[in-house]
N, C-alpha and C. Protein backbone atom coordinates (compact mmCIF):
# COMPACT_ATOMS: atom_id res chain seq x y z
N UNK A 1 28.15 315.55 77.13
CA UNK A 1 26.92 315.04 77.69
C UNK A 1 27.06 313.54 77.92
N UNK A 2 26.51 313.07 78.83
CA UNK A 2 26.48 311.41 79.70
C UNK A 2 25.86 310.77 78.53
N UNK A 3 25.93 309.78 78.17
CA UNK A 3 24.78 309.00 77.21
C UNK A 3 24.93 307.77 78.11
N UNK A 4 23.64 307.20 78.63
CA UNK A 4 23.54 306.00 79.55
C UNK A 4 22.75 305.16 78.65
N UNK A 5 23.36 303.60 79.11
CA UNK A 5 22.69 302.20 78.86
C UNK A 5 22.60 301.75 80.28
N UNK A 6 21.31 301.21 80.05
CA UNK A 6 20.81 300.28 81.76
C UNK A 6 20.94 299.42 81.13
N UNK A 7 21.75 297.94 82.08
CA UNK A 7 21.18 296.60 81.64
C UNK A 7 20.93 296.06 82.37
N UNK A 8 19.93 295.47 82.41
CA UNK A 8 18.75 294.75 83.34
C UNK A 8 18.60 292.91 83.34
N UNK A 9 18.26 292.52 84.10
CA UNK A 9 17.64 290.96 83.97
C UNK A 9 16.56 291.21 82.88
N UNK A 10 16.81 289.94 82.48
CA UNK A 10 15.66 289.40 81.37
C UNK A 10 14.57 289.37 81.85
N UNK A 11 14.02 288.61 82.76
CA UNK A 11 13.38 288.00 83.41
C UNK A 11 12.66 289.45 84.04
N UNK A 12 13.12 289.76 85.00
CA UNK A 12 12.20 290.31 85.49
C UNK A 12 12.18 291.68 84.57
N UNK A 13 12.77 292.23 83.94
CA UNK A 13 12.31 293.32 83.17
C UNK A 13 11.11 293.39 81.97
N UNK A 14 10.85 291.94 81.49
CA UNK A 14 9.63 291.23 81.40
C UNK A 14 8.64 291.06 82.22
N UNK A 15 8.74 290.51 83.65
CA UNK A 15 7.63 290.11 83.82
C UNK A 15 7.35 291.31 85.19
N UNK A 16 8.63 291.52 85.74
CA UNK A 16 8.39 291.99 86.99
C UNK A 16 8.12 293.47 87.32
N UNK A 17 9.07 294.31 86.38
CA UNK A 17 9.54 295.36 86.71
C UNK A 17 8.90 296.80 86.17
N UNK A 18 7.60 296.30 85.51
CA UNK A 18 6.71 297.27 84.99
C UNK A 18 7.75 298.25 83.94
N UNK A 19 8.07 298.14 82.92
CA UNK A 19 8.56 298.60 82.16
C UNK A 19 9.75 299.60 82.09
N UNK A 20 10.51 299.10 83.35
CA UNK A 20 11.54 299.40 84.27
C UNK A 20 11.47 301.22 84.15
N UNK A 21 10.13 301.53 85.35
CA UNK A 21 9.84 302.51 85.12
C UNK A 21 10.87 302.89 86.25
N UNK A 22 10.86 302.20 87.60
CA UNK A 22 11.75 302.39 88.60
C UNK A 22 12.91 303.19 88.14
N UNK A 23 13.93 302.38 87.59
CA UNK A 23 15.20 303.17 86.65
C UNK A 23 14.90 304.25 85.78
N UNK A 24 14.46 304.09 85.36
CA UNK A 24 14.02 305.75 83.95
C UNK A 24 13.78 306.51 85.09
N UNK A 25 12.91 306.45 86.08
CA UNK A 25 12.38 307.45 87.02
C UNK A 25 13.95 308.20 87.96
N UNK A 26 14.51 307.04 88.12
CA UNK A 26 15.46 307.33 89.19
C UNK A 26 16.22 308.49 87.89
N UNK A 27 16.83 307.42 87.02
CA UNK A 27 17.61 308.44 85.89
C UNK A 27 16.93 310.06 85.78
N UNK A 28 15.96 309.86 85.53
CA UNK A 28 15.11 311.19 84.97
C UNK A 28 15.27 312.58 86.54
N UNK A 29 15.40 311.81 87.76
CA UNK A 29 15.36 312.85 88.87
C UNK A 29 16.84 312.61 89.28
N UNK A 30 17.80 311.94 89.05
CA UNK A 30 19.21 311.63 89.13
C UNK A 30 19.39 311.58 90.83
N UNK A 31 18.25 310.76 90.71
CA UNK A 31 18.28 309.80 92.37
C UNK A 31 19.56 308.37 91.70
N UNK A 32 19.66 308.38 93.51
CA UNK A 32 20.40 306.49 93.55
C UNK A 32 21.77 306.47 93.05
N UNK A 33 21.94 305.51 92.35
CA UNK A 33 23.36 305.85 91.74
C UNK A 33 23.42 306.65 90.25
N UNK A 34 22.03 307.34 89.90
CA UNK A 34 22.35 308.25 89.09
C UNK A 34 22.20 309.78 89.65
N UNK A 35 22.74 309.47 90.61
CA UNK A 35 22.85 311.42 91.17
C UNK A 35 24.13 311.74 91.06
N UNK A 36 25.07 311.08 90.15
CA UNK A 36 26.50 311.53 90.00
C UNK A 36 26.55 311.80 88.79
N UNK A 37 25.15 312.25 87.82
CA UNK A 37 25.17 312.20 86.46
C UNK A 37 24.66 313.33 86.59
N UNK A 38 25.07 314.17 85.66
CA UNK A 38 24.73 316.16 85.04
C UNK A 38 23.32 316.12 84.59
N UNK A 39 22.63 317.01 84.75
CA UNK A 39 21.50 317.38 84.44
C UNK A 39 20.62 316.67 82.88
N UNK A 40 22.07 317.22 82.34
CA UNK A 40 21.66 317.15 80.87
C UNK A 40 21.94 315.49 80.24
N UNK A 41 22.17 314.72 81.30
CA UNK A 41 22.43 313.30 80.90
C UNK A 41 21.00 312.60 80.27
N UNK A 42 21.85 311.80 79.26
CA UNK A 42 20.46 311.19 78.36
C UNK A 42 20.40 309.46 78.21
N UNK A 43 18.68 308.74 78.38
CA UNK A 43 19.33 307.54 78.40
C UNK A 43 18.68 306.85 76.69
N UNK A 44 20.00 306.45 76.12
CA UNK A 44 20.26 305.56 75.20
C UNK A 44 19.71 304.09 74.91
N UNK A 45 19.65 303.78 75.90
CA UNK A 45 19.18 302.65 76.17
C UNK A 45 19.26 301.58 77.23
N UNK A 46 18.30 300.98 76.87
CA UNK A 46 17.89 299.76 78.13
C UNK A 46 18.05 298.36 77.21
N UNK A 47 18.97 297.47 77.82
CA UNK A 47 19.27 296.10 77.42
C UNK A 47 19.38 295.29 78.61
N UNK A 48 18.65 293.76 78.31
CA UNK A 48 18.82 293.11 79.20
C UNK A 48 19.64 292.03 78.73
N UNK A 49 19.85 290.90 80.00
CA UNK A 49 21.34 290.51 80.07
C UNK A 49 21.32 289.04 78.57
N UNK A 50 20.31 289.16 78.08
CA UNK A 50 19.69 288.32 77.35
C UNK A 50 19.13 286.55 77.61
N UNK A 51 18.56 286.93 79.06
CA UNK A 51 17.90 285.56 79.47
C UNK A 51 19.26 284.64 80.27
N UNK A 52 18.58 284.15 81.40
CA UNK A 52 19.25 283.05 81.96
C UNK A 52 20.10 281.81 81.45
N UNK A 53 21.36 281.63 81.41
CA UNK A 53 22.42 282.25 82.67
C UNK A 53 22.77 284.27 82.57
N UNK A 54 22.76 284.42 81.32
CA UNK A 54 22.83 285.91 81.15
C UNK A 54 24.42 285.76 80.73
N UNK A 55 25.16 284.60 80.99
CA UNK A 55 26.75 285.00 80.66
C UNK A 55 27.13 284.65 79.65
N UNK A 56 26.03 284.42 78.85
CA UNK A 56 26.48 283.31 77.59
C UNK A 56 26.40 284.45 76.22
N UNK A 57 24.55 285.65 76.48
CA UNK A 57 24.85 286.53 75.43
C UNK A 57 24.81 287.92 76.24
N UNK A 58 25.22 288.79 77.12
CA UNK A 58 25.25 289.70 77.36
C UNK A 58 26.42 290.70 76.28
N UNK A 59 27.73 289.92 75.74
CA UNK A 59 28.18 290.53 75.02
C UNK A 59 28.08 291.11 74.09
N UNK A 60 26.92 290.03 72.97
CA UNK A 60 26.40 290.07 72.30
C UNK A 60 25.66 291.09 72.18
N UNK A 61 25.01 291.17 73.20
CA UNK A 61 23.68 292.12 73.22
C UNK A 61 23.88 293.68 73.82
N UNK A 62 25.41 293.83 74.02
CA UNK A 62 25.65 295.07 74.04
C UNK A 62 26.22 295.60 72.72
N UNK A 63 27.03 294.39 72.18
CA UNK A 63 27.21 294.60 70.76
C UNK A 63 25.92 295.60 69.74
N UNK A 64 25.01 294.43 70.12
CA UNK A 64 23.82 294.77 69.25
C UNK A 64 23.19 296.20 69.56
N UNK A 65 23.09 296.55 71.01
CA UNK A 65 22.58 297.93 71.15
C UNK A 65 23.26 298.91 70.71
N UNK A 66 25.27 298.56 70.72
CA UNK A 66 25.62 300.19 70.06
C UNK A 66 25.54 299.71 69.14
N UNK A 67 24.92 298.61 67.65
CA UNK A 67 24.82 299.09 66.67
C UNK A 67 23.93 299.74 66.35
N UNK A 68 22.80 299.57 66.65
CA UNK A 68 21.59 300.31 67.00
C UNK A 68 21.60 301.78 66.97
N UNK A 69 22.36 301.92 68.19
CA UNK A 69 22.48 303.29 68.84
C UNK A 69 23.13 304.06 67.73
N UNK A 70 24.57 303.41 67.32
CA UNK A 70 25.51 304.04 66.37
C UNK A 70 24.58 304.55 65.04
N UNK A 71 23.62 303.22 64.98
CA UNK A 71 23.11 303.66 63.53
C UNK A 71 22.67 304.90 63.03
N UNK A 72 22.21 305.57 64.42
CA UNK A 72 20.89 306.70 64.31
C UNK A 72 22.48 307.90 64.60
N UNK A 73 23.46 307.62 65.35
CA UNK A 73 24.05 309.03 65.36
C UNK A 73 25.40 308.57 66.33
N UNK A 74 26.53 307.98 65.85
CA UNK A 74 27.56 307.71 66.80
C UNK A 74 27.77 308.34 68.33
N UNK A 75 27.61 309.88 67.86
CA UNK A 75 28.06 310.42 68.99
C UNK A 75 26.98 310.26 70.38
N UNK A 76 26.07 308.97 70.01
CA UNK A 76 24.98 308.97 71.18
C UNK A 76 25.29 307.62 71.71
N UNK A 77 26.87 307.25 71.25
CA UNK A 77 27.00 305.63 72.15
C UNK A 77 27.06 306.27 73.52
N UNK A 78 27.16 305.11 74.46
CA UNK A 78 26.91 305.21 76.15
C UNK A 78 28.54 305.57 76.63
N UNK A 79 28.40 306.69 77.52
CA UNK A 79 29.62 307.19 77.74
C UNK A 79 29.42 306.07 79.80
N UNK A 80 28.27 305.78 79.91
CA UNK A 80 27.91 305.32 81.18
C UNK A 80 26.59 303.71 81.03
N UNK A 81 27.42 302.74 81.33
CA UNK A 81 26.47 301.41 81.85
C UNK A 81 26.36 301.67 83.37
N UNK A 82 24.82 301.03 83.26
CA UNK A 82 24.34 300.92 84.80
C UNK A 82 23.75 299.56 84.60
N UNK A 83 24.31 298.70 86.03
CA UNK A 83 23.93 297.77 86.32
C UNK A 83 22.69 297.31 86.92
N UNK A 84 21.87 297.36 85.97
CA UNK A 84 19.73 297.27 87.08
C UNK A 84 20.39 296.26 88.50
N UNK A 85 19.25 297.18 89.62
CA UNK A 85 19.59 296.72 90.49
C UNK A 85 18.65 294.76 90.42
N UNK A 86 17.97 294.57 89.21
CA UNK A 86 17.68 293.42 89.28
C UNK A 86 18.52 292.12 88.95
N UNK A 87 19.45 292.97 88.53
CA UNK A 87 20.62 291.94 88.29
C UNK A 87 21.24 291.56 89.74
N UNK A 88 21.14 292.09 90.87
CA UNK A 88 21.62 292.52 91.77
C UNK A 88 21.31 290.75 92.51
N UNK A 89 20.35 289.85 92.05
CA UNK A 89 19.70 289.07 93.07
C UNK A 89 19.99 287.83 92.15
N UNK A 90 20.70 288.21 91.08
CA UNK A 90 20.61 287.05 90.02
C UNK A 90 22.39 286.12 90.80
N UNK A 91 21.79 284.74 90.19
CA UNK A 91 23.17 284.35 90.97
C UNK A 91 24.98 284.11 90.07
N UNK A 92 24.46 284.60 88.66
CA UNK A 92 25.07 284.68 87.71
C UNK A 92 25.84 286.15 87.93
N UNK A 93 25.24 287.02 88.37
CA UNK A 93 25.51 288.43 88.76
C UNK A 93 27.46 288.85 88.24
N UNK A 94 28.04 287.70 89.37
CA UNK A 94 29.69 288.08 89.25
C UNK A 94 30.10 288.46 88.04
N UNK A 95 29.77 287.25 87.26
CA UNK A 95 30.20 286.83 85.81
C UNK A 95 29.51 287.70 84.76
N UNK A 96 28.36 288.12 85.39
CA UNK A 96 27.33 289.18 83.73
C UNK A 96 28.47 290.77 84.26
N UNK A 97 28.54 291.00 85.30
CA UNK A 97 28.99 292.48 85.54
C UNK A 97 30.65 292.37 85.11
N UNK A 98 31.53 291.16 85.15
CA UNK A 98 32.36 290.87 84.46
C UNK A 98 32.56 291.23 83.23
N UNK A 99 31.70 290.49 82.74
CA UNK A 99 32.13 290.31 81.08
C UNK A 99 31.39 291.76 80.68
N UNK A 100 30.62 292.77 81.59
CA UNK A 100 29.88 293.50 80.74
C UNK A 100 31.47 294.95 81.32
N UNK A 101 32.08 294.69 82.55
CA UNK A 101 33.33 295.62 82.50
C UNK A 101 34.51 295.20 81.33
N UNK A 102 34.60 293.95 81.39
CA UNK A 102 35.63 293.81 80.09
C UNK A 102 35.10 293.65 78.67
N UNK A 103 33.91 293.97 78.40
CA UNK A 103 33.26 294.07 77.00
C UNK A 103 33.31 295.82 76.82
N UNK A 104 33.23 296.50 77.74
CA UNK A 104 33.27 298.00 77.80
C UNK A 104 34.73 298.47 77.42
N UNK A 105 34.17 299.66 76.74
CA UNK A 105 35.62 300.50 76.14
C UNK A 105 36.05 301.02 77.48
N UNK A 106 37.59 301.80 77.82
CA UNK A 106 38.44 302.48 78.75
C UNK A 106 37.50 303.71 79.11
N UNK A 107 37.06 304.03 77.70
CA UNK A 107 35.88 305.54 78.50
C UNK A 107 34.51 305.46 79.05
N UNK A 108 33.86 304.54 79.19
CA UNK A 108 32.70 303.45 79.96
C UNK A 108 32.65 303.33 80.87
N UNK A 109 32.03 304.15 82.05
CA UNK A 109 32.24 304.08 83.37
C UNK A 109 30.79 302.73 83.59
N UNK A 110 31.46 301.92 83.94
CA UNK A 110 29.81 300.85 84.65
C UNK A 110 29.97 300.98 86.23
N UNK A 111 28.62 301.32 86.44
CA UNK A 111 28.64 301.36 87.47
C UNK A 111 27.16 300.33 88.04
N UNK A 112 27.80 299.78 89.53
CA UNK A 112 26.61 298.39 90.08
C UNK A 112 25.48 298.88 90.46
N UNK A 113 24.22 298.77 90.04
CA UNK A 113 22.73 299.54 90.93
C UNK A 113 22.62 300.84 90.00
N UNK A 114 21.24 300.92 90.39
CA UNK A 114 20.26 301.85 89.46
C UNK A 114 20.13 303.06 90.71
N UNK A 115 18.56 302.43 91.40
CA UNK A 115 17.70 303.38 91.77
C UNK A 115 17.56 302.25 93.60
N UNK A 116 17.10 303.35 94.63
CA UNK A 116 16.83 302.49 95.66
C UNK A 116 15.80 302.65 96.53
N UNK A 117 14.96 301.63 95.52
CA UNK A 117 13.46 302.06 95.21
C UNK A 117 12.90 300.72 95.18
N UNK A 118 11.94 300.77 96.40
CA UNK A 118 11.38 298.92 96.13
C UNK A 118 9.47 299.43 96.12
N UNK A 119 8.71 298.62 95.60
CA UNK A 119 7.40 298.80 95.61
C UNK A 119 6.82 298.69 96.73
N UNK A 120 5.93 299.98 97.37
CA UNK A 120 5.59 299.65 98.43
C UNK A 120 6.62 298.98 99.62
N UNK A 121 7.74 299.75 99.75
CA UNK A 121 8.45 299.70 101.17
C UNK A 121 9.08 298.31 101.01
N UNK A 122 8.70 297.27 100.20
CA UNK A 122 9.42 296.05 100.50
C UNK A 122 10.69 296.17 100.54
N UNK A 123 11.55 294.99 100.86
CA UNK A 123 12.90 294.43 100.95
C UNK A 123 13.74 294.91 99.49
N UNK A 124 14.70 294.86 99.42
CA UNK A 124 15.61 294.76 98.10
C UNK A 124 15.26 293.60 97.63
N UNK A 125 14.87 292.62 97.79
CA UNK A 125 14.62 291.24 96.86
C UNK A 125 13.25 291.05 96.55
N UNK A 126 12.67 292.14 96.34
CA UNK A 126 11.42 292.15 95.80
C UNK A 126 11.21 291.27 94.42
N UNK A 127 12.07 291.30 94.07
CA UNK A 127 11.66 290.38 92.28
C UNK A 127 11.34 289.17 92.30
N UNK A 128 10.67 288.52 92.31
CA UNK A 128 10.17 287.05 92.40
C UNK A 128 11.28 286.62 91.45
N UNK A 129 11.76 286.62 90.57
CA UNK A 129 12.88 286.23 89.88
C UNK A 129 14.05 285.83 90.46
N UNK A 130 14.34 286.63 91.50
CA UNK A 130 15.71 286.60 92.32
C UNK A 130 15.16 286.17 93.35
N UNK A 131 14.01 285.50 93.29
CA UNK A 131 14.28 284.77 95.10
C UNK A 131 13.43 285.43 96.19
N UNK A 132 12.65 286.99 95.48
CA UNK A 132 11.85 287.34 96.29
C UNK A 132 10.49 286.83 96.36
N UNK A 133 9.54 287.68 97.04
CA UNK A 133 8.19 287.44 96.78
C UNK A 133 7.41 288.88 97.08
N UNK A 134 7.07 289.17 95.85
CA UNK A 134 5.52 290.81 95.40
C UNK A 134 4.48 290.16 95.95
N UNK A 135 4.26 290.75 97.20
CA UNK A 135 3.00 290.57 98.02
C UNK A 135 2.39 291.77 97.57
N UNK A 136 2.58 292.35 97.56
CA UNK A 136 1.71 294.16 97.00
C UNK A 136 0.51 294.14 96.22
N UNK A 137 -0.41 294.47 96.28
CA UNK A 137 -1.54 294.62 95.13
C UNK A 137 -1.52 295.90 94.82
N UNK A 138 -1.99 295.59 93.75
CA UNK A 138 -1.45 296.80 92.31
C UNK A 138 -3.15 297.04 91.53
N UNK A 139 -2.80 297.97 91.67
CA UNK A 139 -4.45 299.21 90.67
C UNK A 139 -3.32 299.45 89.75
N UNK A 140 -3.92 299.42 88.43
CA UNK A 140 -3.21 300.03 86.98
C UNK A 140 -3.78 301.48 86.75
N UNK A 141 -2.98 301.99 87.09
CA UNK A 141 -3.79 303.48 86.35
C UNK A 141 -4.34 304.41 87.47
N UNK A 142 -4.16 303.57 88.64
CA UNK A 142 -5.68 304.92 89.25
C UNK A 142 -5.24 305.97 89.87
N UNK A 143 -5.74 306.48 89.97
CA UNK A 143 -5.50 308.79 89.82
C UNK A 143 -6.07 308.79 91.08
């Protein structure tokens, strides 16, 4: 079975990205770049790159999630990293997807981009973080 980690921008997975429902969603229907993942794939976790520049603790902070992960049951470390497509706009980008392929074990497939999915039809640089701008108005909740 797949065991996936997303890692995401700081920044906007805080402020922007509504509780990076986008990705879980894509994962959960194995849209985007998770339609190359088996049914029965499970996600482990979500880490972000740990704040701007992102190249200084991303190692760290993958460290910290498989201890986490390991704690509760080894065999549920991440056989698969996915790169949030919000990292995608960050200008640090080269260097976080770097160090997060050479921080990864030989059996660790990382792969770049999530889901390809913007709110309301916008652009790929929707994240005010990366340079976009969320013109969209937003209802919480309504049915």
């Amino acid at each position: 079975m797949e065991k996936v980690l997303i890692v995401g921008c700081d920044n906007c997975m805080i402020d922007d990205c509504a509780a990076c429902y986008p990705c879980i969603k894509a994962l959960n229907n194995k849209e985007g770049e998770f339609a190359v993942l088996p049914a029965d794939a499970q996600l482990v976790g979500l880490v972000s790159c740990g704040g701007c520049p992102g190249t200084t603790t991303i190692v760290a902070r993958l460290n910290q999630a498989n201890k986490w992960i390991s704690g509760t049951d080894a065999n549920d470390l991440p056989t698969k990293i996915f790169i949030g497509n919000c990292i995608q706009g960050c200008p640090n980008k080269d260097s976080i997807v770097q160090k997060i392929q050479d921080a990864s074990a030989a059996t660790i497939v990382v792969t770049k981009g999530t889901h390809h999915k913007t709110p309301a039809g916008n652009d790929a640089k929707w994240w005010p973080k990366a340079g976009g701008d969320l013109k969209t108005a937003h209802v919480l909740f309504k049915k």
